[in-house]
PDB file of N, CA and C in Angstrom:
ATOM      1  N   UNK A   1       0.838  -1.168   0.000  1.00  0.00           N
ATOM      2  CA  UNK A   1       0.000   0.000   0.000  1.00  0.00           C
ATOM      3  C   UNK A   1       0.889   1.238   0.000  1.00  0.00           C
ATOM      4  N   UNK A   2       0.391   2.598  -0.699  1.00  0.00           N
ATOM      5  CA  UNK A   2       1.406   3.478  -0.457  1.00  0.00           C
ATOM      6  C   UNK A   2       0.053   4.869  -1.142  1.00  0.00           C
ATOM      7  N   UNK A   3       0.610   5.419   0.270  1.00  0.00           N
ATOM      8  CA  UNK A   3       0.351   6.919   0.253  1.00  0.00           C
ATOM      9  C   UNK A   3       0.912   8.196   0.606  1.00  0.00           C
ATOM     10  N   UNK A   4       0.568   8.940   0.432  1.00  0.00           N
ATOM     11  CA  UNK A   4       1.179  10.335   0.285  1.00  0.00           C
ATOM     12  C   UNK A   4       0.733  11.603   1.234  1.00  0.00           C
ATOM     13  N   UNK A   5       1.407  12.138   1.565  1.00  0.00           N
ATOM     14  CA  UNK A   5       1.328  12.988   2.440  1.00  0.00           C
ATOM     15  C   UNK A   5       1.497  14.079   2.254  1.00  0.00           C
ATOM     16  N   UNK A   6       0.493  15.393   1.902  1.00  0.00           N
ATOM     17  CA  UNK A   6       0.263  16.208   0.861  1.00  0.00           C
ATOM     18  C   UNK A   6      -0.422  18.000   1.985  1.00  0.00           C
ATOM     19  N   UNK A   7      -0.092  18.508   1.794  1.00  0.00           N
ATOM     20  CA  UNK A   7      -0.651  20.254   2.433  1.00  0.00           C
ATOM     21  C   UNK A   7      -0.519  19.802   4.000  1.00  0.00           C
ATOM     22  N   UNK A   8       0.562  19.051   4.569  1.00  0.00           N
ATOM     23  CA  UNK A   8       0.861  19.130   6.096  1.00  0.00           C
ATOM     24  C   UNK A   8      -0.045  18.108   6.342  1.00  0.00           C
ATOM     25  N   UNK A   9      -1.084  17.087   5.878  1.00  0.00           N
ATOM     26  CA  UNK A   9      -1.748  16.576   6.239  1.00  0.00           C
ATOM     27  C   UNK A   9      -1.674  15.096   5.869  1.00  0.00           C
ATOM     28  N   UNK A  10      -2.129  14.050   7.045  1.00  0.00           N
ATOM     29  CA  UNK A  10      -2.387  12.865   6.545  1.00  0.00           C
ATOM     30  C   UNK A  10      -3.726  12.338   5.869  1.00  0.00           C
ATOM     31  N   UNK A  11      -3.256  11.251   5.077  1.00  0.00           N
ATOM     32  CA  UNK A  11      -4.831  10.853   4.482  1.00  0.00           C
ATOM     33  C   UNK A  11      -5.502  10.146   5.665  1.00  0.00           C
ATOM     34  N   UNK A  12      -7.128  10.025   5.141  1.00  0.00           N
ATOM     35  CA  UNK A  12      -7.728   8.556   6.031  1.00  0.00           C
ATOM     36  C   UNK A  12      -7.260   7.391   5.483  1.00  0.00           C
ATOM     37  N   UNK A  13      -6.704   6.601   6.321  1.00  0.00           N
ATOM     38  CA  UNK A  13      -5.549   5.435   5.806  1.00  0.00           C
ATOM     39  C   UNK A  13      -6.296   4.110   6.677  1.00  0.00           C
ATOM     40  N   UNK A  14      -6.808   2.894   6.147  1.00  0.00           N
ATOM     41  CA  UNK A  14      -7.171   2.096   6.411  1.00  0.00           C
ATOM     42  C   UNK A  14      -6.059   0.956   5.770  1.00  0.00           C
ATOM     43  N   UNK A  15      -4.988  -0.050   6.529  1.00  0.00           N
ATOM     44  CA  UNK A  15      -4.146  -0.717   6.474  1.00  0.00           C
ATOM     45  C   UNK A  15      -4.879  -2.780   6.904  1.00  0.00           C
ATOM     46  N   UNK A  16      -4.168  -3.272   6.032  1.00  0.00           N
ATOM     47  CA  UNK A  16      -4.329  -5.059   7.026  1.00  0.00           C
ATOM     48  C   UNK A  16      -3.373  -5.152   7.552  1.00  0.00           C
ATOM     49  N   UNK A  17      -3.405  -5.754   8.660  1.00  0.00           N
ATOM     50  CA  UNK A  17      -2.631  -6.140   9.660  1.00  0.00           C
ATOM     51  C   UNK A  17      -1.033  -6.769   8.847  1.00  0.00           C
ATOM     52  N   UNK A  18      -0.098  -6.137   9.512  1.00  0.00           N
ATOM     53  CA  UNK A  18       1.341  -6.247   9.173  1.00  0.00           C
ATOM     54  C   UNK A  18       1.712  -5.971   7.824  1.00  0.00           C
ATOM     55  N   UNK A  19       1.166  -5.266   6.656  1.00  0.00           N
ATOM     56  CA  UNK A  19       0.966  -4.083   5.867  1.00  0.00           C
ATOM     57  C   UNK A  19       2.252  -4.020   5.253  1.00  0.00           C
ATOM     58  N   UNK A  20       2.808  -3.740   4.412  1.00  0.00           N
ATOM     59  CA  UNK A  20       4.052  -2.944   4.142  1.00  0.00           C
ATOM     60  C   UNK A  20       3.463  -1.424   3.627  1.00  0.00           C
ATOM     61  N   UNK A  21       3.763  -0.369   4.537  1.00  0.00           N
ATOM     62  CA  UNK A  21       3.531   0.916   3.770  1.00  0.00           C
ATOM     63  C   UNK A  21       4.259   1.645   3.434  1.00  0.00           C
ATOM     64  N   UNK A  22       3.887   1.722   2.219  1.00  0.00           N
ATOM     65  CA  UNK A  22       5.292   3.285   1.740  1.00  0.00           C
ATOM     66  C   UNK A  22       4.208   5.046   1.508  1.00  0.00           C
ATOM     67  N   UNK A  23       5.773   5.345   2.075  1.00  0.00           N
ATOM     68  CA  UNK A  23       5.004   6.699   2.236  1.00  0.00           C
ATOM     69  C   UNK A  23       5.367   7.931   1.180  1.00  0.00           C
ATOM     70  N   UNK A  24       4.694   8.941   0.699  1.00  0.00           N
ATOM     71  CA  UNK A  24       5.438   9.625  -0.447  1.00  0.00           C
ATOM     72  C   UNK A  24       5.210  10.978  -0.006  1.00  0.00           C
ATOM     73  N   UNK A  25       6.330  11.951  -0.213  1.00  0.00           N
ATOM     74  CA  UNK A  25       5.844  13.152   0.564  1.00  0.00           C
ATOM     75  C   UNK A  25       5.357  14.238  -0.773  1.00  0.00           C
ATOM     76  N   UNK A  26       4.278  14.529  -0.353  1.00  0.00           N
ATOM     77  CA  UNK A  26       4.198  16.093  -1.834  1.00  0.00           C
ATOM     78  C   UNK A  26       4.240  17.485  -1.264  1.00  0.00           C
ATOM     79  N   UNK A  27       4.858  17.335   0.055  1.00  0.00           N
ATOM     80  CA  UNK A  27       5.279  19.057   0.494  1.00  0.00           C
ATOM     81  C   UNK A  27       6.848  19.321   0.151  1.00  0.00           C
ATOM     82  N   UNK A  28       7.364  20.477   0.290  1.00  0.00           N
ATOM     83  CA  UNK A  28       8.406  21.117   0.132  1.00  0.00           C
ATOM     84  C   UNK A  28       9.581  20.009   1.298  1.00  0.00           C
ATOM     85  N   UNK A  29       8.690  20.011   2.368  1.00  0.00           N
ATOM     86  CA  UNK A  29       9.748  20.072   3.716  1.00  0.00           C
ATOM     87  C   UNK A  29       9.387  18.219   4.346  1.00  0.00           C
ATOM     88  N   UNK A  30      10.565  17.725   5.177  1.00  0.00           N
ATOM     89  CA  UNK A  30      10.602  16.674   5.347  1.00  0.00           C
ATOM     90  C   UNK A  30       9.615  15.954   6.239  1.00  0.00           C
ATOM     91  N   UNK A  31       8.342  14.882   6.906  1.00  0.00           N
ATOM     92  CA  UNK A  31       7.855  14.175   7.726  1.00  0.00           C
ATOM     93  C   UNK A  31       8.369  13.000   8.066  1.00  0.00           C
ATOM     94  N   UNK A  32       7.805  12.764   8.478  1.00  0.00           N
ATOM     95  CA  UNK A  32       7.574  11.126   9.281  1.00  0.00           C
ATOM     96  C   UNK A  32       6.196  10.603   9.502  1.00  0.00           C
ATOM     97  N   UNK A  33       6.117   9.523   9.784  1.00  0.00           N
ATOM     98  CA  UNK A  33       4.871   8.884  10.113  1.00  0.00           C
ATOM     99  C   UNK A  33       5.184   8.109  11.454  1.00  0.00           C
ATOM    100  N   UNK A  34       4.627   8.618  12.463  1.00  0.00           N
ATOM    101  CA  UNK A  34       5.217   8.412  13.863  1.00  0.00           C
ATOM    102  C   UNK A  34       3.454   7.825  14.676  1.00  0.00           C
ATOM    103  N   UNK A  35       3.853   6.814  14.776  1.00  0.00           N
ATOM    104  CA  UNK A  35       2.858   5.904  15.960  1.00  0.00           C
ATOM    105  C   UNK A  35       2.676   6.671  17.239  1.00  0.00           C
ATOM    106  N   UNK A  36       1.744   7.385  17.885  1.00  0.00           N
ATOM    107  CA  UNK A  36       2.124   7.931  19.427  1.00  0.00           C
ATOM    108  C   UNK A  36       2.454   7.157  20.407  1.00  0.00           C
ATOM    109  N   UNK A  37       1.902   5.415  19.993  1.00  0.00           N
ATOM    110  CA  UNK A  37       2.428   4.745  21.078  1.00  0.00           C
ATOM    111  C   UNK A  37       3.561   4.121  20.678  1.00  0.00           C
ATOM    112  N   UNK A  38       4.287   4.921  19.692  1.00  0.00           N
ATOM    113  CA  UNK A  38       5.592   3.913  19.816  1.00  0.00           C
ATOM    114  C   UNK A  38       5.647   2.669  19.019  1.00  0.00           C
ATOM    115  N   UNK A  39       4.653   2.109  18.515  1.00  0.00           N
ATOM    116  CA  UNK A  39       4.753   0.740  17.551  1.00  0.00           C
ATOM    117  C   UNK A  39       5.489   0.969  16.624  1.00  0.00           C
ATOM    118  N   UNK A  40       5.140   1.950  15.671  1.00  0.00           N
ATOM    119  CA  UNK A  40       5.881   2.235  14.319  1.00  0.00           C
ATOM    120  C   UNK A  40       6.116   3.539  13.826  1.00  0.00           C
ATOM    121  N   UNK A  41       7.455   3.562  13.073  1.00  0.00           N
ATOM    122  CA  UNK A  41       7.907   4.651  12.801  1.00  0.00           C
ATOM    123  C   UNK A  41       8.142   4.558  11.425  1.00  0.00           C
ATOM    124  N   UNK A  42       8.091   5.776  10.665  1.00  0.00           N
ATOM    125  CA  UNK A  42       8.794   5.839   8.995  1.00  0.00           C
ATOM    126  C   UNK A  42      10.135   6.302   8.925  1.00  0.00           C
ATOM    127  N   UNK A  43      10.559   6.606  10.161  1.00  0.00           N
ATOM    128  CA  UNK A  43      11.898   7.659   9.929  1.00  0.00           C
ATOM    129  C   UNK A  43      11.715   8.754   8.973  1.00  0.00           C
ATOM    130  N   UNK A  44      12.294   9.540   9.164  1.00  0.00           N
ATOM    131  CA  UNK A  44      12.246  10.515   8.224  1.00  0.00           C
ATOM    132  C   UNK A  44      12.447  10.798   6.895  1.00  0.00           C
ATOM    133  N   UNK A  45      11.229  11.322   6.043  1.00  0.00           N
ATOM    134  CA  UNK A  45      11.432  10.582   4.327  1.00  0.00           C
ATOM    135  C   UNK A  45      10.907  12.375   3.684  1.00  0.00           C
ATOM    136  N   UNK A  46      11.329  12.851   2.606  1.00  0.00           N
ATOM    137  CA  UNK A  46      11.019  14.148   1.953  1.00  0.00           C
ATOM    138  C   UNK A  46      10.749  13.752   0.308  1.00  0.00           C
ATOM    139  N   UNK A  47      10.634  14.779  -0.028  1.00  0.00           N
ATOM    140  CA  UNK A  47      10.254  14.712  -1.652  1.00  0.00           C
ATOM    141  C   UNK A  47      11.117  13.891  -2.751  1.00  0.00           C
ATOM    142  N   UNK A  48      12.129  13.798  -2.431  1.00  0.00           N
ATOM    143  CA  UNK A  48      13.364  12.914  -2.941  1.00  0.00           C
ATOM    144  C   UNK A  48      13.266  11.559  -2.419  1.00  0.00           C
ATOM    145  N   UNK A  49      12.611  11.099  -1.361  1.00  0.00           N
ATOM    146  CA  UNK A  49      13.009   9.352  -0.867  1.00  0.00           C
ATOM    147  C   UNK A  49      11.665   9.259   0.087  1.00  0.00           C
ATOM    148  N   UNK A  50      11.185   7.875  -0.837  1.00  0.00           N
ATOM    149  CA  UNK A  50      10.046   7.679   0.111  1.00  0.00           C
ATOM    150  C   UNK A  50      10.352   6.672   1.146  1.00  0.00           C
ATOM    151  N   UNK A  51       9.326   6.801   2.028  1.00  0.00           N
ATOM    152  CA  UNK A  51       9.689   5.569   3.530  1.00  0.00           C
ATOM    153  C   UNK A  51       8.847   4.720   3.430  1.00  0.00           C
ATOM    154  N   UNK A  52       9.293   3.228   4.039  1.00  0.00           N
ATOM    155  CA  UNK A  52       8.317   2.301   4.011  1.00  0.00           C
ATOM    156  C   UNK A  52       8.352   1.747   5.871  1.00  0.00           C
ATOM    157  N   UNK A  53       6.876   1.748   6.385  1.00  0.00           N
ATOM    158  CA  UNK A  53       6.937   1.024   7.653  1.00  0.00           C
ATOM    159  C   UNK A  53       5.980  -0.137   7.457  1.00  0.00           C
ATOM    160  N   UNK A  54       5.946  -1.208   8.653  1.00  0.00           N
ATOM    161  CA  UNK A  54       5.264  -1.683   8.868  1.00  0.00           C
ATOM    162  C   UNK A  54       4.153  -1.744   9.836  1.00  0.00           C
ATOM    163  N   UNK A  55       2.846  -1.862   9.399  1.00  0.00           N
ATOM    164  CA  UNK A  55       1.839  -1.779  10.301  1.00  0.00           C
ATOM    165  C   UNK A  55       1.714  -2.705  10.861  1.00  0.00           C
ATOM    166  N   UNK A  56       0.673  -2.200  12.305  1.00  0.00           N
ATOM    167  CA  UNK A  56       1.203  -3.299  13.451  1.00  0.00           C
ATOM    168  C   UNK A  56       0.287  -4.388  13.624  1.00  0.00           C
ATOM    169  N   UNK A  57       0.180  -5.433  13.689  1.00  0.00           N
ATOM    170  CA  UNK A  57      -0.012  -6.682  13.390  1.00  0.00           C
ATOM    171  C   UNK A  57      -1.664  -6.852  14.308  1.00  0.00           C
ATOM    172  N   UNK A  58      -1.816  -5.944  15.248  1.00  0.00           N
ATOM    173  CA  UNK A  58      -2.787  -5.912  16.011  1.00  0.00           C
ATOM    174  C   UNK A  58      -4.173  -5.042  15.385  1.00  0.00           C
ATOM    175  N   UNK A  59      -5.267  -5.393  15.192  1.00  0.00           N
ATOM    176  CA  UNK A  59      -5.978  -4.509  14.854  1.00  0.00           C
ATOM    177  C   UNK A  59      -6.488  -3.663  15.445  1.00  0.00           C
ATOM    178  N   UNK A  60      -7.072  -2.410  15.482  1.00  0.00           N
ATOM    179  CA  UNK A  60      -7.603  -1.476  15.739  1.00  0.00           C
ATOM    180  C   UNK A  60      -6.997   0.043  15.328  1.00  0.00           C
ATOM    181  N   UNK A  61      -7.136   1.264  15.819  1.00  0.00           N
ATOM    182  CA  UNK A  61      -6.482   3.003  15.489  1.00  0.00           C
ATOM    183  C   UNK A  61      -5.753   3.259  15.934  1.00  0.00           C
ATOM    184  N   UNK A  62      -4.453   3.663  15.280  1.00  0.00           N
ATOM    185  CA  UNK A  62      -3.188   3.997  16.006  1.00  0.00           C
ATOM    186  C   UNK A  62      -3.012   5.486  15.625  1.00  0.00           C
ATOM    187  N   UNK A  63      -3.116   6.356  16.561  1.00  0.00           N
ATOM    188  CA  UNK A  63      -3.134   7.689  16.584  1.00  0.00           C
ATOM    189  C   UNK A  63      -1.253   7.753  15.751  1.00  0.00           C
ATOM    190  N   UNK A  64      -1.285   8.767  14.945  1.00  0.00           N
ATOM    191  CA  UNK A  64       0.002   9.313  14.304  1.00  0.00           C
ATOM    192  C   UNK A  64       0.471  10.247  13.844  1.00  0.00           C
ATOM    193  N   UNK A  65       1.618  11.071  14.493  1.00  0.00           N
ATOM    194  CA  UNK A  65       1.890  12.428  14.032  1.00  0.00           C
ATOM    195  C   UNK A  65       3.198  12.561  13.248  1.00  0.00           C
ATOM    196  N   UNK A  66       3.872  13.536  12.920  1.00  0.00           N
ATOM    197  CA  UNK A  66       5.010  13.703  12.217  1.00  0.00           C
ATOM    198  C   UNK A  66       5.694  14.522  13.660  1.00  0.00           C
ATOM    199  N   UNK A  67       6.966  13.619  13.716  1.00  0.00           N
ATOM    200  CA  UNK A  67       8.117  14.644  14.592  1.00  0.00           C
ATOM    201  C   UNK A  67       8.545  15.715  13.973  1.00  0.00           C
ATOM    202  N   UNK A  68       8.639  15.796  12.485  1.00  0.00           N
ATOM    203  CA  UNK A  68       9.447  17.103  12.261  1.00  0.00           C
ATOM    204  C   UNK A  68       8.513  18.270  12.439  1.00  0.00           C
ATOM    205  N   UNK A  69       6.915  18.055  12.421  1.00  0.00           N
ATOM    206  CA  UNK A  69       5.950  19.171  12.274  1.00  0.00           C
ATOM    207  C   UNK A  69       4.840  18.696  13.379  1.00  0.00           C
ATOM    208  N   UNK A  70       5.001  18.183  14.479  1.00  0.00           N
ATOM    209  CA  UNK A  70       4.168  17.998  15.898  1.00  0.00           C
ATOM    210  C   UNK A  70       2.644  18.614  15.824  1.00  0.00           C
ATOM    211  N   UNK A  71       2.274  19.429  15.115  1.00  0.00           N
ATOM    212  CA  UNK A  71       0.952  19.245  14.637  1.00  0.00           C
ATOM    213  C   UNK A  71       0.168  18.831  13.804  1.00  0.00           C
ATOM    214  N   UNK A  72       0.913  18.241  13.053  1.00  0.00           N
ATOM    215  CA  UNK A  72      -0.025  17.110  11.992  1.00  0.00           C
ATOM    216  C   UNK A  72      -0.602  15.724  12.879  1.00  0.00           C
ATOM    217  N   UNK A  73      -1.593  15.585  12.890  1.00  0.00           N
ATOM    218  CA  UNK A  73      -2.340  14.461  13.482  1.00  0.00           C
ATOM    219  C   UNK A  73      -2.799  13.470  12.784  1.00  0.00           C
ATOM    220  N   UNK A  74      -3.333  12.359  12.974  1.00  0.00           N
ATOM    221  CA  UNK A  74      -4.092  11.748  11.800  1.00  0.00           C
ATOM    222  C   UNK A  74      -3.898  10.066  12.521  1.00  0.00           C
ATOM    223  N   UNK A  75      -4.987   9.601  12.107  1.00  0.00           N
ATOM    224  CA  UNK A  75      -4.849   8.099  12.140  1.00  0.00           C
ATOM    225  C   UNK A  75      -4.510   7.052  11.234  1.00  0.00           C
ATOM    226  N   UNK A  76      -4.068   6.166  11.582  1.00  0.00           N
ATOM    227  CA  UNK A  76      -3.768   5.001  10.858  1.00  0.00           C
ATOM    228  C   UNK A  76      -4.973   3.433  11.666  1.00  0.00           C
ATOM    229  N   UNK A  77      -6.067   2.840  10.913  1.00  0.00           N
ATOM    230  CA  UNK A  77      -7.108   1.936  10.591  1.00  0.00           C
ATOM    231  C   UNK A  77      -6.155   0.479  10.450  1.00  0.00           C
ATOM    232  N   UNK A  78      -6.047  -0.268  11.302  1.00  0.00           N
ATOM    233  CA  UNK A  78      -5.698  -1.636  11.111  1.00  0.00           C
ATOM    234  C   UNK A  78      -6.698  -2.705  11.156  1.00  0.00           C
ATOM    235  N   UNK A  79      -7.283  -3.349   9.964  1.00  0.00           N
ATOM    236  CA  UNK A  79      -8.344  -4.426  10.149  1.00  0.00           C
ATOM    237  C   UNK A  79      -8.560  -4.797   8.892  1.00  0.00           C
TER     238      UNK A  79
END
């Protein structure tokens, strides 16, 4: 699966359990895709190199923000 991350914002992202996701950025400046609890991370990926994580094997909503820009919010759908 692979989506993109576009005007500071995440999409509504519905994933199956243990997932490979790649991520593609269409802003200027660099994100991440950061789990709040810590399950999964994208490391940091920009317009030049996309990131791939894996989703977490458990189903249910995993709240997720970007470290480089701490107000982007958004969920990630496992089921």
């Amino acid at each position: 699966m692979t989506f993109s991350v576009k005007g500071y914002t995440f999409p509504a992202l519905t994933v199956a359990p243990g997932a490979q996701v790649t991520v593609i950025d269409g802003d200027d400046e660099p994100h991440t895709v950061t789990a709040v609890d810590g399950s999964f991370d994208s490391g940091t990926f920009d317009a030049a190199h996309r990131a791939t994580f894996t989703a977490p094997t458990e189903p249910g909503s995993y709240a997720i923000t970007c470290q480089v820009h701490p107000s982007m919010h958004g969920t990630i759908v496992v089921r």
